[in-house]
Every structure is written in structure tokens, then in C-alpha cells.
PDB file of N, CA and C in Angstrom:
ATOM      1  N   UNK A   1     -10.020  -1.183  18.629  1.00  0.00           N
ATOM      2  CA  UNK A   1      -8.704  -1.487  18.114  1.00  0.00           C
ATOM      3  C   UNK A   1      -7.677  -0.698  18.920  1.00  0.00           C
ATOM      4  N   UNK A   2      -6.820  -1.514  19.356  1.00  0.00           N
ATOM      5  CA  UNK A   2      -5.664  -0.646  20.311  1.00  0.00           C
ATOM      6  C   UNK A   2      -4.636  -0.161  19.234  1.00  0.00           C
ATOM      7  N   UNK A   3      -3.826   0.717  19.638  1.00  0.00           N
ATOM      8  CA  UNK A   3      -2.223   1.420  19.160  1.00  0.00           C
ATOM      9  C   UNK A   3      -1.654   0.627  18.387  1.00  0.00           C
ATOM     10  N   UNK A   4      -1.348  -0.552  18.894  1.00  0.00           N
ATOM     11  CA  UNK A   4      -0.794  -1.478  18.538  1.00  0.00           C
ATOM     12  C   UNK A   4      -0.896  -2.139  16.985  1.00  0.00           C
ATOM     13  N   UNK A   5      -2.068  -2.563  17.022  1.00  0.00           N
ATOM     14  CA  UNK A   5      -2.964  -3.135  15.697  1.00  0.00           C
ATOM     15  C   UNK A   5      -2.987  -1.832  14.839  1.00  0.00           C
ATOM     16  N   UNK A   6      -3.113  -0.965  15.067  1.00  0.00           N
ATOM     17  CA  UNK A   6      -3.390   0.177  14.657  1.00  0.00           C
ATOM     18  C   UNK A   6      -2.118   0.855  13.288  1.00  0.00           C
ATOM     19  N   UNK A   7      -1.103   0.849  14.573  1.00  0.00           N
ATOM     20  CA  UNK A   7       0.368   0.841  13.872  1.00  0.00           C
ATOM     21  C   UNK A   7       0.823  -0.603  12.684  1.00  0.00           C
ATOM     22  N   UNK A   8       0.674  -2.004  13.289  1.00  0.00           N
ATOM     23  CA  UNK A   8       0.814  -3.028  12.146  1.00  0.00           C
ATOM     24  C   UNK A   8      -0.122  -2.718  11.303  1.00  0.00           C
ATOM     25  N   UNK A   9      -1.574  -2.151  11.219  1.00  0.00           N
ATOM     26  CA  UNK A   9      -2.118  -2.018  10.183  1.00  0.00           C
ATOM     27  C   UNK A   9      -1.661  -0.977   9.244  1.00  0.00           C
ATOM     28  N   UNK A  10      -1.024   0.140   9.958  1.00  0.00           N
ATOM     29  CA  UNK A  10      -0.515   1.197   8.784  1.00  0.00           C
ATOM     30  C   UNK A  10       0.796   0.458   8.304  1.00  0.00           C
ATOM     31  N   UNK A  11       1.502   0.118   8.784  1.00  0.00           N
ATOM     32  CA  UNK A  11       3.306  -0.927   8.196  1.00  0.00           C
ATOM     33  C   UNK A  11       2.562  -1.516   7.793  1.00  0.00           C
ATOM     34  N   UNK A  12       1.802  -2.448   7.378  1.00  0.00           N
ATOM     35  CA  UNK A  12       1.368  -3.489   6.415  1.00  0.00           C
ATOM     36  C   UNK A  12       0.962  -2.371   5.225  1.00  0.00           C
ATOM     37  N   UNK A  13       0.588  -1.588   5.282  1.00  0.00           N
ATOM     38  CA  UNK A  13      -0.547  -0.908   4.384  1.00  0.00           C
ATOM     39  C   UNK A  13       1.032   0.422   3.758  1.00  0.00           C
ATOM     40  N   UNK A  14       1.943   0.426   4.494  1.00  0.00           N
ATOM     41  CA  UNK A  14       2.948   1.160   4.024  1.00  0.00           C
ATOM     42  C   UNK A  14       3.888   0.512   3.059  1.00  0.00           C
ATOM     43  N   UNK A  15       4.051  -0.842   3.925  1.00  0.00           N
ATOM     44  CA  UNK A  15       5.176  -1.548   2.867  1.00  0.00           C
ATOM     45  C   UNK A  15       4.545  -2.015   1.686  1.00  0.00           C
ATOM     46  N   UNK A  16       2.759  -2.550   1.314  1.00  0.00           N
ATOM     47  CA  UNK A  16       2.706  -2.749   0.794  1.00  0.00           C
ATOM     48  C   UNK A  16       3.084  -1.669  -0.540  1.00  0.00           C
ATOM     49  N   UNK A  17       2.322  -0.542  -0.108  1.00  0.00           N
ATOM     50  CA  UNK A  17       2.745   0.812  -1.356  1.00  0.00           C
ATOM     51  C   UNK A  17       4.066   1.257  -1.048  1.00  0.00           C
ATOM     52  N   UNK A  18       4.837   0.750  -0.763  1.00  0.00           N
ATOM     53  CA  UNK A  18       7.036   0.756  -0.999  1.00  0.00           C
ATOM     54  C   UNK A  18       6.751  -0.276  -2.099  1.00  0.00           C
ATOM     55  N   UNK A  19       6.028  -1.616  -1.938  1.00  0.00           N
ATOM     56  CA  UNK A  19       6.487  -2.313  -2.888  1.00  0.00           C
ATOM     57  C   UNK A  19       5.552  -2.476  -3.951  1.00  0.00           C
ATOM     58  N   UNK A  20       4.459  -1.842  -4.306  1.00  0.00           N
ATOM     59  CA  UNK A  20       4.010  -1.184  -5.282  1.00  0.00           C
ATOM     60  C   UNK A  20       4.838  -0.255  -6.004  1.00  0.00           C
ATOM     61  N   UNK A  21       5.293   0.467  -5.260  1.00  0.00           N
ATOM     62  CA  UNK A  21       6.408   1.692  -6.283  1.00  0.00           C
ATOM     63  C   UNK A  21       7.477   1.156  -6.515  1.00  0.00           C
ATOM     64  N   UNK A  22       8.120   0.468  -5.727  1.00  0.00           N
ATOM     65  CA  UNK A  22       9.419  -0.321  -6.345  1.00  0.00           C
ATOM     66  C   UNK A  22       9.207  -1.269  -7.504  1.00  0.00           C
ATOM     67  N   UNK A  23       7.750  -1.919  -7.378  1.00  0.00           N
ATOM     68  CA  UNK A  23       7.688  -3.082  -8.415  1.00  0.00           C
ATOM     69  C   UNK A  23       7.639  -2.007  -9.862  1.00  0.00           C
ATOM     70  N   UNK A  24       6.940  -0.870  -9.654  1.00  0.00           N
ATOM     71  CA  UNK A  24       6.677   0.026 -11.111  1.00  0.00           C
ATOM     72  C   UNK A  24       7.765   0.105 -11.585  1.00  0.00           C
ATOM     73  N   UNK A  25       8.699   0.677 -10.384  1.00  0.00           N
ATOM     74  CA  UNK A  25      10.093   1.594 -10.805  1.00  0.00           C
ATOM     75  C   UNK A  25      10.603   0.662 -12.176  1.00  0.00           C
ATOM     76  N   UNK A  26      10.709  -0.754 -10.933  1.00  0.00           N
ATOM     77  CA  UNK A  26      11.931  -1.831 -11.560  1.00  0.00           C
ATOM     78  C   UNK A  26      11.337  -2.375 -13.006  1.00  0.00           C
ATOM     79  N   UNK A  27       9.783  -2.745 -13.081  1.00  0.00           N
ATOM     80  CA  UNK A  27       9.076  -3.100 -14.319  1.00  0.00           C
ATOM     81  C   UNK A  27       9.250  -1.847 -15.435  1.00  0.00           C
ATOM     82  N   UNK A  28       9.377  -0.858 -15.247  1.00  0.00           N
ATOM     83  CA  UNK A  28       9.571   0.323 -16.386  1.00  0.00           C
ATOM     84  C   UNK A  28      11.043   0.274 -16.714  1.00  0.00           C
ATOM     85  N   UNK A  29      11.702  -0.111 -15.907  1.00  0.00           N
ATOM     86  CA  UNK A  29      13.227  -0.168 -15.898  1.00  0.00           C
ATOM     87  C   UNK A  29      14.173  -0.723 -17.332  1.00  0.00           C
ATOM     88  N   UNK A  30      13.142  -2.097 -17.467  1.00  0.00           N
ATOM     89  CA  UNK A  30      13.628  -3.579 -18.099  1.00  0.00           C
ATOM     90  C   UNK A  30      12.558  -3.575 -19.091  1.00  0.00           C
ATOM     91  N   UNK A  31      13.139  -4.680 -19.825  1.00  0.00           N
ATOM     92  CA  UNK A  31      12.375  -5.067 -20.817  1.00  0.00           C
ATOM     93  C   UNK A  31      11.119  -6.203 -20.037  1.00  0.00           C
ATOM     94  N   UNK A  32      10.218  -6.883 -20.410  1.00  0.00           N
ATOM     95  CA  UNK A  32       9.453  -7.753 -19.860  1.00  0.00           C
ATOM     96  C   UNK A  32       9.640  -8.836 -19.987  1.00  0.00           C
ATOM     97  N   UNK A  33      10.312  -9.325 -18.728  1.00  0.00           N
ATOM     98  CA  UNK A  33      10.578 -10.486 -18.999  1.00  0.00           C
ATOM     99  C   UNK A  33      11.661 -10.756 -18.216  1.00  0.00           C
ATOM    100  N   UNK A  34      12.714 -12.073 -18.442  1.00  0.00           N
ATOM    101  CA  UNK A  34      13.627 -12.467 -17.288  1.00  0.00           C
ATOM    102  C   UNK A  34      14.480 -11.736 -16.849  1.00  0.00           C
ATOM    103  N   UNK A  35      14.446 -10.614 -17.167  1.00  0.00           N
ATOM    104  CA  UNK A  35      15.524  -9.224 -16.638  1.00  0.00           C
ATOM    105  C   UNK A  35      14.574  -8.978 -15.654  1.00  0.00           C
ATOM    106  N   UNK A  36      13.272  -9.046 -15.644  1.00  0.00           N
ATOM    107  CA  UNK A  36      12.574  -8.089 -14.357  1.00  0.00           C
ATOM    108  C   UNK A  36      13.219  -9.067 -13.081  1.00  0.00           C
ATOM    109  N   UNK A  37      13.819 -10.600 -13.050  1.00  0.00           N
ATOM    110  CA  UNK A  37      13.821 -11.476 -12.297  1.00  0.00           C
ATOM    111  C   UNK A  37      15.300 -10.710 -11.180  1.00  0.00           C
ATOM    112  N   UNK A  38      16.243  -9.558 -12.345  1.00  0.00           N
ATOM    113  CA  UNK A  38      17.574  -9.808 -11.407  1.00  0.00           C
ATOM    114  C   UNK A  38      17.496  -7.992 -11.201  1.00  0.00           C
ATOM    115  N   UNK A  39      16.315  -7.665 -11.554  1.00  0.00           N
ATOM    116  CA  UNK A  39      16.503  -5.927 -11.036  1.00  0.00           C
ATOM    117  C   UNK A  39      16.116  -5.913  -9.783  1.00  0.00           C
ATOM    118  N   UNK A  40      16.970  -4.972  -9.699  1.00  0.00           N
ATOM    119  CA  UNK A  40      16.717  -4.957  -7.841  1.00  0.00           C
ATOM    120  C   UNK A  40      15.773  -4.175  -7.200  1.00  0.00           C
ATOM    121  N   UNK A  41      14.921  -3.220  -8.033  1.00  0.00           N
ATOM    122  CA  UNK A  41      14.001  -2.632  -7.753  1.00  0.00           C
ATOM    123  C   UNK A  41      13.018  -3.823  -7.526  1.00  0.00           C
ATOM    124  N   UNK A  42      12.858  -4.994  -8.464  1.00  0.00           N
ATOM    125  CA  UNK A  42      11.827  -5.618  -8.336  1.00  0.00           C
ATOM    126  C   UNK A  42      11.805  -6.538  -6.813  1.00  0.00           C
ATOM    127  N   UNK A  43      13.215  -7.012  -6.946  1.00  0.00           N
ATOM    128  CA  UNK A  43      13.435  -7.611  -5.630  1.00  0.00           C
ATOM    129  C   UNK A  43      13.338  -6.838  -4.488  1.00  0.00           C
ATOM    130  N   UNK A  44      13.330  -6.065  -4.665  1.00  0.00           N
ATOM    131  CA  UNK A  44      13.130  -4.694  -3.002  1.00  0.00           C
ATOM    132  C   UNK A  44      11.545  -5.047  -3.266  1.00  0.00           C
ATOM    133  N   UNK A  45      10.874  -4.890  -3.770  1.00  0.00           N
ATOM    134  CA  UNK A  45       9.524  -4.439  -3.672  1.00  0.00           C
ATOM    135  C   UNK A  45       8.888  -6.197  -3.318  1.00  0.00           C
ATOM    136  N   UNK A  46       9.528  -7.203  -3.745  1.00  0.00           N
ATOM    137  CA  UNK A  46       8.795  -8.554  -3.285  1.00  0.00           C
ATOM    138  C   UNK A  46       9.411  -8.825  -1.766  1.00  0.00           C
ATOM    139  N   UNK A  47      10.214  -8.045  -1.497  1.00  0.00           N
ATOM    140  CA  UNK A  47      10.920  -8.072   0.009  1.00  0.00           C
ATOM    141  C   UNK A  47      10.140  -7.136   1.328  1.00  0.00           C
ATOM    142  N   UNK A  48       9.276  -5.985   0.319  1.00  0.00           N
ATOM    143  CA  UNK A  48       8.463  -5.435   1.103  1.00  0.00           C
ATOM    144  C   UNK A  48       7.274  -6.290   0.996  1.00  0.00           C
ATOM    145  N   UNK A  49       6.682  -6.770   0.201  1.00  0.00           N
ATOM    146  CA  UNK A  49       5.365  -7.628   0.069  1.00  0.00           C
ATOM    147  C   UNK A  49       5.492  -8.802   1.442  1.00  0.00           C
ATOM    148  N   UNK A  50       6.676  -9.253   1.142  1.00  0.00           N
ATOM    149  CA  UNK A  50       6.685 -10.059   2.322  1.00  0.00           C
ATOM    150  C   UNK A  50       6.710  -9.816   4.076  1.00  0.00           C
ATOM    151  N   UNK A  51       7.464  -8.913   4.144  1.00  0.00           N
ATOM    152  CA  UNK A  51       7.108  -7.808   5.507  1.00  0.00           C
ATOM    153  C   UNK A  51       5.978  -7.138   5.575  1.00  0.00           C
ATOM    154  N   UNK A  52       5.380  -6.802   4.502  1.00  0.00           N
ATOM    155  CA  UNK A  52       3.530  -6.304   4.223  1.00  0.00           C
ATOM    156  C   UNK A  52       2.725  -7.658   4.891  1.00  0.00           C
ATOM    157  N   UNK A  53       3.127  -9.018   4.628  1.00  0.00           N
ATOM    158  CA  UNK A  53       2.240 -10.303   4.634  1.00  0.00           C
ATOM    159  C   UNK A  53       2.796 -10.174   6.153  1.00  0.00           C
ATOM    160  N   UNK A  54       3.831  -9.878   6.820  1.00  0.00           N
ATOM    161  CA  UNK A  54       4.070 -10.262   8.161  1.00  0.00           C
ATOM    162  C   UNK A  54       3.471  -9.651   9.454  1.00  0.00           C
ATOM    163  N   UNK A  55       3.670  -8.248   8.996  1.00  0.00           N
ATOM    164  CA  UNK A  55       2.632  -7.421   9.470  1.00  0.00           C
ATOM    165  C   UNK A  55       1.104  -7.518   9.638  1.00  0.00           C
ATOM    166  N   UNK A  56       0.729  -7.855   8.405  1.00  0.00           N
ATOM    167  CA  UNK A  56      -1.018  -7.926   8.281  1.00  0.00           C
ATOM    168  C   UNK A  56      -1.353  -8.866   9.228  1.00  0.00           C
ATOM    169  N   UNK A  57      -0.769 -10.285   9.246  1.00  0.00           N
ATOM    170  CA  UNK A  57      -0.956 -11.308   9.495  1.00  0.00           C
ATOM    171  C   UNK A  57      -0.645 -10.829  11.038  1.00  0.00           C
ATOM    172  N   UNK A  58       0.312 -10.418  11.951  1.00  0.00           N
ATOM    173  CA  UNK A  58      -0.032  -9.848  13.385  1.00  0.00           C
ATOM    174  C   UNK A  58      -1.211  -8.891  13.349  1.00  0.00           C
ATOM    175  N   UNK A  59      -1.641  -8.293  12.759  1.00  0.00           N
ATOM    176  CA  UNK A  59      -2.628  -7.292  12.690  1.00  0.00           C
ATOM    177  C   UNK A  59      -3.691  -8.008  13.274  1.00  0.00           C
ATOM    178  N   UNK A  60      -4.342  -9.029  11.909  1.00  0.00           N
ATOM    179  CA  UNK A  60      -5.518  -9.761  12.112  1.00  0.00           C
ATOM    180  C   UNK A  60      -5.436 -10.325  12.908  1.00  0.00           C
ATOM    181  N   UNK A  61      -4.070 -11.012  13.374  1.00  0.00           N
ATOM    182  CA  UNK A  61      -4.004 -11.798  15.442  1.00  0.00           C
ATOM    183  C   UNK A  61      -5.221 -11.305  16.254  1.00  0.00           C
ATOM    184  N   UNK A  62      -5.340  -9.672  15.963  1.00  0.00           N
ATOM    185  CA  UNK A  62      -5.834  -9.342  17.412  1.00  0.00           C
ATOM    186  C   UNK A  62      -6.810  -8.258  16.872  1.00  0.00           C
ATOM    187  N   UNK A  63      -7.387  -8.088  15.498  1.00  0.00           N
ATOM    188  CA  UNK A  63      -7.974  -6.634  15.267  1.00  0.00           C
ATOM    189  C   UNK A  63      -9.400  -7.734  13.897  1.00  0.00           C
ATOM    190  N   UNK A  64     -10.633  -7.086  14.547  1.00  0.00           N
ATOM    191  CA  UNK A  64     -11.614  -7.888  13.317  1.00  0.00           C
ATOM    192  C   UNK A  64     -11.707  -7.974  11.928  1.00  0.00           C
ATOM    193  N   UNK A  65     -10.814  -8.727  10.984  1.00  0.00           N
ATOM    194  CA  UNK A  65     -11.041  -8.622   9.713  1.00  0.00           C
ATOM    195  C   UNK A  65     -12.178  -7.406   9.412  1.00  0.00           C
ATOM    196  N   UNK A  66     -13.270  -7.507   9.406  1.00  0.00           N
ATOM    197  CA  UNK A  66     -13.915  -6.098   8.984  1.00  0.00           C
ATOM    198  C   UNK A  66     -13.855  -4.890   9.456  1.00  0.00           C
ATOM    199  N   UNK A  67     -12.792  -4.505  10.332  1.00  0.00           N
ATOM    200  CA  UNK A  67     -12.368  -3.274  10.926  1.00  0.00           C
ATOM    201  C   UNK A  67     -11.202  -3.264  10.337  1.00  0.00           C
ATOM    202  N   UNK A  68     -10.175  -4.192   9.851  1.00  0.00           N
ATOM    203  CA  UNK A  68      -9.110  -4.350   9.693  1.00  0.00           C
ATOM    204  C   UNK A  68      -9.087  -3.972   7.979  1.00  0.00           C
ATOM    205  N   UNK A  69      -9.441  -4.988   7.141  1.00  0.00           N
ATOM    206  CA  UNK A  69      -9.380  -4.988   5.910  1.00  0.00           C
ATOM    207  C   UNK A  69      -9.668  -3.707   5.093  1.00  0.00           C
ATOM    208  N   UNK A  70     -11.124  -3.008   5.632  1.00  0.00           N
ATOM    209  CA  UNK A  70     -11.256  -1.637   4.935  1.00  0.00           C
ATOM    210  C   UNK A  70      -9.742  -0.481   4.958  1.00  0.00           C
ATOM    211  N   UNK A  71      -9.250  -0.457   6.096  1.00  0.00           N
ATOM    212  CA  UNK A  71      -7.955   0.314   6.021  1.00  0.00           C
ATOM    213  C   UNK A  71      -7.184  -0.124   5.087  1.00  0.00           C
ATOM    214  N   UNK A  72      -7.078  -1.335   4.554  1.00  0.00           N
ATOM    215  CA  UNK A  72      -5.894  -1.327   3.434  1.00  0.00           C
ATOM    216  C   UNK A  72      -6.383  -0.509   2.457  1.00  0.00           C
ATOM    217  N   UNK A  73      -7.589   0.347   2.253  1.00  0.00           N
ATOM    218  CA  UNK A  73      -7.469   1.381   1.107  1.00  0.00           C
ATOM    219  C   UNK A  73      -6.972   2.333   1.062  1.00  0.00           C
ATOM    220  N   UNK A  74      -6.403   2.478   2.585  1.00  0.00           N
ATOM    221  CA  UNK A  74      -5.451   4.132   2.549  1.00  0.00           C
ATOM    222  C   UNK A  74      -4.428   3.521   1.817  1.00  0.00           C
ATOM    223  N   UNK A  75      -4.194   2.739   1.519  1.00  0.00           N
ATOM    224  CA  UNK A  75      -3.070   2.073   0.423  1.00  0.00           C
ATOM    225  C   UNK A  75      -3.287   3.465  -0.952  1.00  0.00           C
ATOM    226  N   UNK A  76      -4.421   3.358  -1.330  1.00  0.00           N
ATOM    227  CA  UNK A  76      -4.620   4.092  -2.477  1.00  0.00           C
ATOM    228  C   UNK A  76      -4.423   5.950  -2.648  1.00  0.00           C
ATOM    229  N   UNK A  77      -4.752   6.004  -1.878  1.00  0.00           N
ATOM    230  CA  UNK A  77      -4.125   7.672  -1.534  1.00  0.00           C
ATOM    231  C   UNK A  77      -3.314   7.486  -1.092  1.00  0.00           C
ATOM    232  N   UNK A  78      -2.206   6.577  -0.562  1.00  0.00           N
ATOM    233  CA  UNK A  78      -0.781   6.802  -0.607  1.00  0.00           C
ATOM    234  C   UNK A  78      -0.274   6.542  -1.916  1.00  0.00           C
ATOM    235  N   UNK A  79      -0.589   5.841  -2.486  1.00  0.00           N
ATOM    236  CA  UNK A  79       0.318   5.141  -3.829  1.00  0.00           C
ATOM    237  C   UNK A  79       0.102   6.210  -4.487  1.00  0.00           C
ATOM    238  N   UNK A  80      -0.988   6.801  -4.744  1.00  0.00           N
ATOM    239  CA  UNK A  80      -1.520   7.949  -5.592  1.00  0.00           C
ATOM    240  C   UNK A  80      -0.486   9.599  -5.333  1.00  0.00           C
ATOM    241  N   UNK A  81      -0.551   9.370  -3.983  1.00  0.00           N
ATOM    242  CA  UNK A  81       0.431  10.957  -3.428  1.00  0.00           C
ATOM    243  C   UNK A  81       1.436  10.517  -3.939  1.00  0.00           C
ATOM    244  N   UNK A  82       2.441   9.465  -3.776  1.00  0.00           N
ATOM    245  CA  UNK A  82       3.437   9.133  -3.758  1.00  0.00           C
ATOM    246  C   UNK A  82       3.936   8.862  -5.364  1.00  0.00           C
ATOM    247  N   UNK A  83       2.913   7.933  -6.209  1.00  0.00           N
ATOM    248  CA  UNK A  83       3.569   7.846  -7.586  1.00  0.00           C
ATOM    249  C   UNK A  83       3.099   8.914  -8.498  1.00  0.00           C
ATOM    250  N   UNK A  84       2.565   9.821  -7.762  1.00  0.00           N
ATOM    251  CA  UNK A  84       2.827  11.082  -8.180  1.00  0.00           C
ATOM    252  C   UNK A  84       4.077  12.519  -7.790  1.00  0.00           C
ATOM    253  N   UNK A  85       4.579  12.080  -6.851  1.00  0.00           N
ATOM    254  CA  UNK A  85       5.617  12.926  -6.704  1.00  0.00           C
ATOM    255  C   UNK A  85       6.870  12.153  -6.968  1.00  0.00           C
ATOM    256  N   UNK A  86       6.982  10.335  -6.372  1.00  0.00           N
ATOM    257  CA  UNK A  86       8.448  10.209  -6.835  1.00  0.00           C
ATOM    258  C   UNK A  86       8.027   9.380  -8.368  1.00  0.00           C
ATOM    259  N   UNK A  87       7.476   9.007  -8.667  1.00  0.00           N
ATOM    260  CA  UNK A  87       7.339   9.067 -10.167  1.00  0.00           C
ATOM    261  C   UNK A  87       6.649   9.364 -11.644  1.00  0.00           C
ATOM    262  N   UNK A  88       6.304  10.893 -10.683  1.00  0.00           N
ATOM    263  CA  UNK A  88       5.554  12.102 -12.177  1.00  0.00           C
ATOM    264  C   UNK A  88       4.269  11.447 -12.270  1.00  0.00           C
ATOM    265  N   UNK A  89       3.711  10.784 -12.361  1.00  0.00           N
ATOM    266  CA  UNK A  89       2.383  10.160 -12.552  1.00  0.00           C
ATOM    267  C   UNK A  89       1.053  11.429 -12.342  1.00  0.00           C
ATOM    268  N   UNK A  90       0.501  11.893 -12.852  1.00  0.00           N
ATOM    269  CA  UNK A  90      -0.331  12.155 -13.005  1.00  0.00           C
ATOM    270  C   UNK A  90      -1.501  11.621 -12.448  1.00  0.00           C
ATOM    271  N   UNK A  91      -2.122  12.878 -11.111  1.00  0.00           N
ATOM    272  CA  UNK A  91      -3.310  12.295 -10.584  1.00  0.00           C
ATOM    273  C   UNK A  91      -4.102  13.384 -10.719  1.00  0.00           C
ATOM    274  N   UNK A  92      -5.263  12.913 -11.585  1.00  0.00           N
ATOM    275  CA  UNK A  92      -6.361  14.264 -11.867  1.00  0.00           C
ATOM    276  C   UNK A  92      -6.964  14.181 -10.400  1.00  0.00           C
ATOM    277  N   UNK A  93      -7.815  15.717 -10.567  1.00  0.00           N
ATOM    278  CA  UNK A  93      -9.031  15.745  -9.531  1.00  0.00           C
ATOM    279  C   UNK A  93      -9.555  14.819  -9.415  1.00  0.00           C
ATOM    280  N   UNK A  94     -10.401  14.084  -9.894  1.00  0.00           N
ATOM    281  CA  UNK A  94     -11.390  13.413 -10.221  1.00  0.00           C
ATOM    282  C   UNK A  94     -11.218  12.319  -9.541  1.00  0.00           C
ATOM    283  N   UNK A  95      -9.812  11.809  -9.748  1.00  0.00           N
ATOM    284  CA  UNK A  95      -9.045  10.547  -8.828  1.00  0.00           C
ATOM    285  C   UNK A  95      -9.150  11.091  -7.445  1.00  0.00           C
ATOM    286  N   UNK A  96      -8.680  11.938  -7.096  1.00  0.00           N
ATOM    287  CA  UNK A  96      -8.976  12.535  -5.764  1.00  0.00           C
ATOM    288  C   UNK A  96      -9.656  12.134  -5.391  1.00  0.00           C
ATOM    289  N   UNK A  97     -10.704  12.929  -5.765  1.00  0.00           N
ATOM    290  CA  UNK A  97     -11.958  12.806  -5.359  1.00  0.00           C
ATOM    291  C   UNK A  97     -12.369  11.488  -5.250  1.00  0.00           C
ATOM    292  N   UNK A  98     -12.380  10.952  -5.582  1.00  0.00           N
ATOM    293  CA  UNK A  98     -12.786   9.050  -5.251  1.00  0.00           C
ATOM    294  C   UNK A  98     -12.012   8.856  -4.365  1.00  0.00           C
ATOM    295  N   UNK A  99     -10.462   8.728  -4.437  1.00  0.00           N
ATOM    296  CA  UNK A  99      -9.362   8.747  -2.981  1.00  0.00           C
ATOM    297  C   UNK A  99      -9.989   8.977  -1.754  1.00  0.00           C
ATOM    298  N   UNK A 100     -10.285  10.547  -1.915  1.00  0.00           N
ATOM    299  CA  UNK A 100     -11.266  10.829  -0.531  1.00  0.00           C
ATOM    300  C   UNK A 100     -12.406  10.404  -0.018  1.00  0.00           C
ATOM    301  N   UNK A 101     -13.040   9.859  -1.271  1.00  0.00           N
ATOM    302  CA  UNK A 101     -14.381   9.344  -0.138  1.00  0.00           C
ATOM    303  C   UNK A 101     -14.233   8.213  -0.138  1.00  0.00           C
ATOM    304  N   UNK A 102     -13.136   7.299  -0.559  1.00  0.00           N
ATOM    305  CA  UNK A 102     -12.740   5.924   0.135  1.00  0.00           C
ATOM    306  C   UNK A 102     -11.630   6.186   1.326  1.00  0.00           C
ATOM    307  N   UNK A 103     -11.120   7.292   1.308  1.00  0.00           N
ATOM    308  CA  UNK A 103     -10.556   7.556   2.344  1.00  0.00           C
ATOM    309  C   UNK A 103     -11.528   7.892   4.068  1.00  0.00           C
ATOM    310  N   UNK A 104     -12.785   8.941   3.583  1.00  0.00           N
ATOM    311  CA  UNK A 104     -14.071   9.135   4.551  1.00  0.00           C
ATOM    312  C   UNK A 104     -14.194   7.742   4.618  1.00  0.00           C
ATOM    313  N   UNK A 105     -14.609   6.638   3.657  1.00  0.00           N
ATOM    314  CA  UNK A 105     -15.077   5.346   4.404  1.00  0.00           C
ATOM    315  C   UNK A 105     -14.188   4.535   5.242  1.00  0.00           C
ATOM    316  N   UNK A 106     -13.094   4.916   4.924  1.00  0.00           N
ATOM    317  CA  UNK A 106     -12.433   3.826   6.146  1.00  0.00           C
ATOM    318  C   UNK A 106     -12.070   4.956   7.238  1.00  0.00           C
ATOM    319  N   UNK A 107     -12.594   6.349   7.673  1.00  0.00           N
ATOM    320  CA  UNK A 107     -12.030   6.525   9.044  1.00  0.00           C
ATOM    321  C   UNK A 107     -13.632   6.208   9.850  1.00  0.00           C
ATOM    322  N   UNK A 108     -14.581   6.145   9.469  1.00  0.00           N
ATOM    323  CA  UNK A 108     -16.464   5.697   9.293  1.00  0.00           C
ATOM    324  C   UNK A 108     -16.024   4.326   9.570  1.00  0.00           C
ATOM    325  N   UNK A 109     -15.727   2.975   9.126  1.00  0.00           N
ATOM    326  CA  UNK A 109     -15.149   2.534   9.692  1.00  0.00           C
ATOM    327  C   UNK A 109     -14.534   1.933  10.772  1.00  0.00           C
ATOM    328  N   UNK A 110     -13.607   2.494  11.087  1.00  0.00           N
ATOM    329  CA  UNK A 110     -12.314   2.748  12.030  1.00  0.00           C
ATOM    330  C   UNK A 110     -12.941   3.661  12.969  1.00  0.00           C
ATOM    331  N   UNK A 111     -14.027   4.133  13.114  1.00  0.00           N
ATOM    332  CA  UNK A 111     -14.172   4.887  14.713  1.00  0.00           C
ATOM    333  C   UNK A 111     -15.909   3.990  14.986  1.00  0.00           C
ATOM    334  N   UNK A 112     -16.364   3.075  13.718  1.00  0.00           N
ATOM    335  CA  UNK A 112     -17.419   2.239  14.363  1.00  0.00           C
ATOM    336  C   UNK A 112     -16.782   1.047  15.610  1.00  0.00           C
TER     337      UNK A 112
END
């Protein structure tokens, strides 16, 4: 896998967790339901999903679905660092610890 693929695979795998945290923000925001349609948290976060789909989709152009796909789990130790510092969330050890050894499997992986 070159630089290249390398980098669209982390921006795909970044915007998707921007728009994971934006979709939380904006869904805790509102009541459930047609208000989630005009918050703008929610709309930021389906605006990253779609730059997430644009990205991936150059990714797989040129990088093997099964080299490719396992990296979208660093998705999860980001969302985890992240909706724990910008929104208090609570991540025990224990979560960690699973984080990391799905984190060990995709650099195992990524250097096969």
C-alpha cells in the first residue's frame, strides 16, 4: 500500500468519526424526531459521511479490500479517545483494552 491510499484510508476513517460525534452531539441536542432533520450538528455529520464515502471509495481504487477494510477499526479508538474528551463519555479500561488489540490487529494487517 503506497502513502497515498494510506492517507485516503485515514480521511475516510477520520471523517467518518467527525461524523459519528457530530451525529451524537446533534441527536442529544433535540428531541427525536423531525427536529434532528434541521440541527446542524446532524447535517455536519451526514456531510462528513459523505466525504468519508468519497474518500473510501478512492482508497479501494487502488488498495485490496482486505488490507483496506480492517483499518476502518482505528475508527474505534478514535471515537472512543475523542467522545471521551469532547463529550465526557466514559471509557473504562476494559474498553481499552479491546481498542488495543483491535488496534494490534490492524497494524498485523497493514505491514502483511
Amino acid at each position: 500500500m503506497n502513502a497515498a491510499s494510506f492517507g485516503l484510508i485515514l480521511g475516510a476513517v477520520a471523517l467518518g468519526t467527525a461524523a459519528q460525534l457530530l451525529l451524537k452531539a446533534g441527536a442529544s441536542a433535540v428531541p427525536f424526531g423531525w427536529a434532528l432533520a434541521f440541527e446542524p450538528r446532524v447535517a455536519a455529520g451526514v456531510v462528513c459521511y459523505g466525504l468519508s464515502l468519497v474518500a473510501w471509495l478512492a482508497a479501494l481504487a487502488s488498495t485490496p479490500v482486505s488490507v483496506a477494510y480492517p483499518m476502518v477499526s482505528l475508527g474505534f479508538a478514535l471515537n472512543a479517545l475523542l467522545a471521551g474528551w469532547l463529550l465526557g463519555e466514559a471509557v473504562t479500561p476494559l474498553r481499552w483494552a479491546g481498542i488495543a488489540l483491535i488496534v494490534a490487529g490492524v497494524v498485523l494487517v497493514a505491514r502483511s
